[in-house]
C-alpha atoms as a PDB file:
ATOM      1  CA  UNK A   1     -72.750 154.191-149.788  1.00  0.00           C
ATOM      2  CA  UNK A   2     -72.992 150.345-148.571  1.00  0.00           C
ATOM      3  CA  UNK A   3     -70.759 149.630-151.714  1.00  0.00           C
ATOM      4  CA  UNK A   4     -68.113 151.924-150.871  1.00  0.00           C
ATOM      5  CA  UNK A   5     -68.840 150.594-146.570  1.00  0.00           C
ATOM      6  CA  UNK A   6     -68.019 147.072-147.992  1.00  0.00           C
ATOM      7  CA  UNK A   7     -65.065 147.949-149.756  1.00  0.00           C
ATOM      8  CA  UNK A   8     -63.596 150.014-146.871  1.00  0.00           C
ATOM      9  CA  UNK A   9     -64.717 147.027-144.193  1.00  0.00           C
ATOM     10  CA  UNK A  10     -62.677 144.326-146.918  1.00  0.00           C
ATOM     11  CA  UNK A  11     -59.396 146.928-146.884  1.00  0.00           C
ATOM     12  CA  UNK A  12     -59.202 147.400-143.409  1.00  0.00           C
ATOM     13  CA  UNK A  13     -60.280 143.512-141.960  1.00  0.00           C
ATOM     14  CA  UNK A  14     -56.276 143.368-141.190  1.00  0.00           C
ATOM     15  CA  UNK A  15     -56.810 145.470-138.084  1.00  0.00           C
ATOM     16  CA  UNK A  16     -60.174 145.062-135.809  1.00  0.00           C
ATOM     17  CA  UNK A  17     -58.967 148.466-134.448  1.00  0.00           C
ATOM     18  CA  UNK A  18     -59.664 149.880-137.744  1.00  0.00           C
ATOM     19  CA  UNK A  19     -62.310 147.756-138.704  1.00  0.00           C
ATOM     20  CA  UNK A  20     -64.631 148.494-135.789  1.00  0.00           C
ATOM     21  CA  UNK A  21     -63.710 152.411-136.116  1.00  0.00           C
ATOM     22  CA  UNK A  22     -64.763 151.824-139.513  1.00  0.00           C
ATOM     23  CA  UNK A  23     -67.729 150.187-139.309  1.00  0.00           C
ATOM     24  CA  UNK A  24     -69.240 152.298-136.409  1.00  0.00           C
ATOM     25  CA  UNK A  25     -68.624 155.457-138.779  1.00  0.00           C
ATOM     26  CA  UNK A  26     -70.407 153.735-141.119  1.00  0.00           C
ATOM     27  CA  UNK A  27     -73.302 152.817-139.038  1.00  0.00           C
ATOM     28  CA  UNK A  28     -73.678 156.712-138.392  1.00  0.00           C
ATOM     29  CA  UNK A  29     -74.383 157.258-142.087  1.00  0.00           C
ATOM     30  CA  UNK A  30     -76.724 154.450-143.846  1.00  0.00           C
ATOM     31  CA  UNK A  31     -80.134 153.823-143.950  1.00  0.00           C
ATOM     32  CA  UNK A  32     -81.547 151.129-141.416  1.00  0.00           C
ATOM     33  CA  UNK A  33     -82.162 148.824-144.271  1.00  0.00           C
ATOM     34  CA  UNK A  34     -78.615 149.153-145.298  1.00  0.00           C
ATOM     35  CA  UNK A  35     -77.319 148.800-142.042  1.00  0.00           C
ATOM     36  CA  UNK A  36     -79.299 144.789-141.645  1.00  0.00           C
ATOM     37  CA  UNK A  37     -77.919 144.637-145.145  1.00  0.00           C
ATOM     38  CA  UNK A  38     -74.064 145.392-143.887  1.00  0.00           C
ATOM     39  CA  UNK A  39     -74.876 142.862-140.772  1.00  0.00           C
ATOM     40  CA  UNK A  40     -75.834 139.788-142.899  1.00  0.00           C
ATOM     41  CA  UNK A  41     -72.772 140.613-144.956  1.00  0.00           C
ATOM     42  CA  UNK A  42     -70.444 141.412-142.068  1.00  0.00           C
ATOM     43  CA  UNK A  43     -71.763 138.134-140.264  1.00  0.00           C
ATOM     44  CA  UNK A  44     -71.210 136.261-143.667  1.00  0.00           C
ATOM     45  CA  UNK A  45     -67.851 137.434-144.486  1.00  0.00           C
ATOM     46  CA  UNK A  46     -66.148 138.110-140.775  1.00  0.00           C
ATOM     47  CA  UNK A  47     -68.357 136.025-138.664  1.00  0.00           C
ATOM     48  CA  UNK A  48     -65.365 133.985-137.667  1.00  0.00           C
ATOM     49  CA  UNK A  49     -62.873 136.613-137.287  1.00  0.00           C
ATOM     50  CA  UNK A  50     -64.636 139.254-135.950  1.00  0.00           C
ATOM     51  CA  UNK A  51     -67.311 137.790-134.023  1.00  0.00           C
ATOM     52  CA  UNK A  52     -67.698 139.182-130.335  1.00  0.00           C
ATOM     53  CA  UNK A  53     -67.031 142.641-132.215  1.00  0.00           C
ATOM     54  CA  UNK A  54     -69.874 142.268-134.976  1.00  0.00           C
ATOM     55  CA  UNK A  55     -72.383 141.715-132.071  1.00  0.00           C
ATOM     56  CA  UNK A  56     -70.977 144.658-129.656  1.00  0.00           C
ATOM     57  CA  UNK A  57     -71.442 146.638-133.529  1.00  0.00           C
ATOM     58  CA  UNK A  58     -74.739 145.239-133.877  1.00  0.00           C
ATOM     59  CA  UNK A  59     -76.180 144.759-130.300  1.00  0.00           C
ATOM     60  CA  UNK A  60     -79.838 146.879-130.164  1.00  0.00           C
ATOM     61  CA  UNK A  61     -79.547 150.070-128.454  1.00  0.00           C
ATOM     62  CA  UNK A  62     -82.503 149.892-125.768  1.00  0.00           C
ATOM     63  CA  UNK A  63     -85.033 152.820-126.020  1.00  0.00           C
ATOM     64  CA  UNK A  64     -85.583 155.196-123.457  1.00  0.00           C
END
């Protein structure tokens, strides 16, 4: 399933729209290790394009 995510995340990088839509979905459905696995890559590969939307993506959600 991260495969596939990273695939998906490349074809859509054209629109942040997309690409946030995209990578929340995805979020929903991996593993928590493959999730810091997608936000090294994401970081690595879109850092400079998507930036402020990688770390609203990847910002802990405080417990209750």
């Amino acid at each position: 399933m991260l495969k596939y995510t990273k695939e998906i995340l490349t074809k859509v990088s054209f629109d942040a729209q997309l690409f946030e839509k995209e990578l929340k979905k995805a979020m929903k459905l991996l593993l928590p290790v493959e999730i810091n696995e997608l936000k090294r890559w994401c970081y690595e590969k879109f850092g400079k394009l998507y930036s402020s939307l990688l770390n609203r993506c990847f910002k802990p959600v405080p417990a209750n």
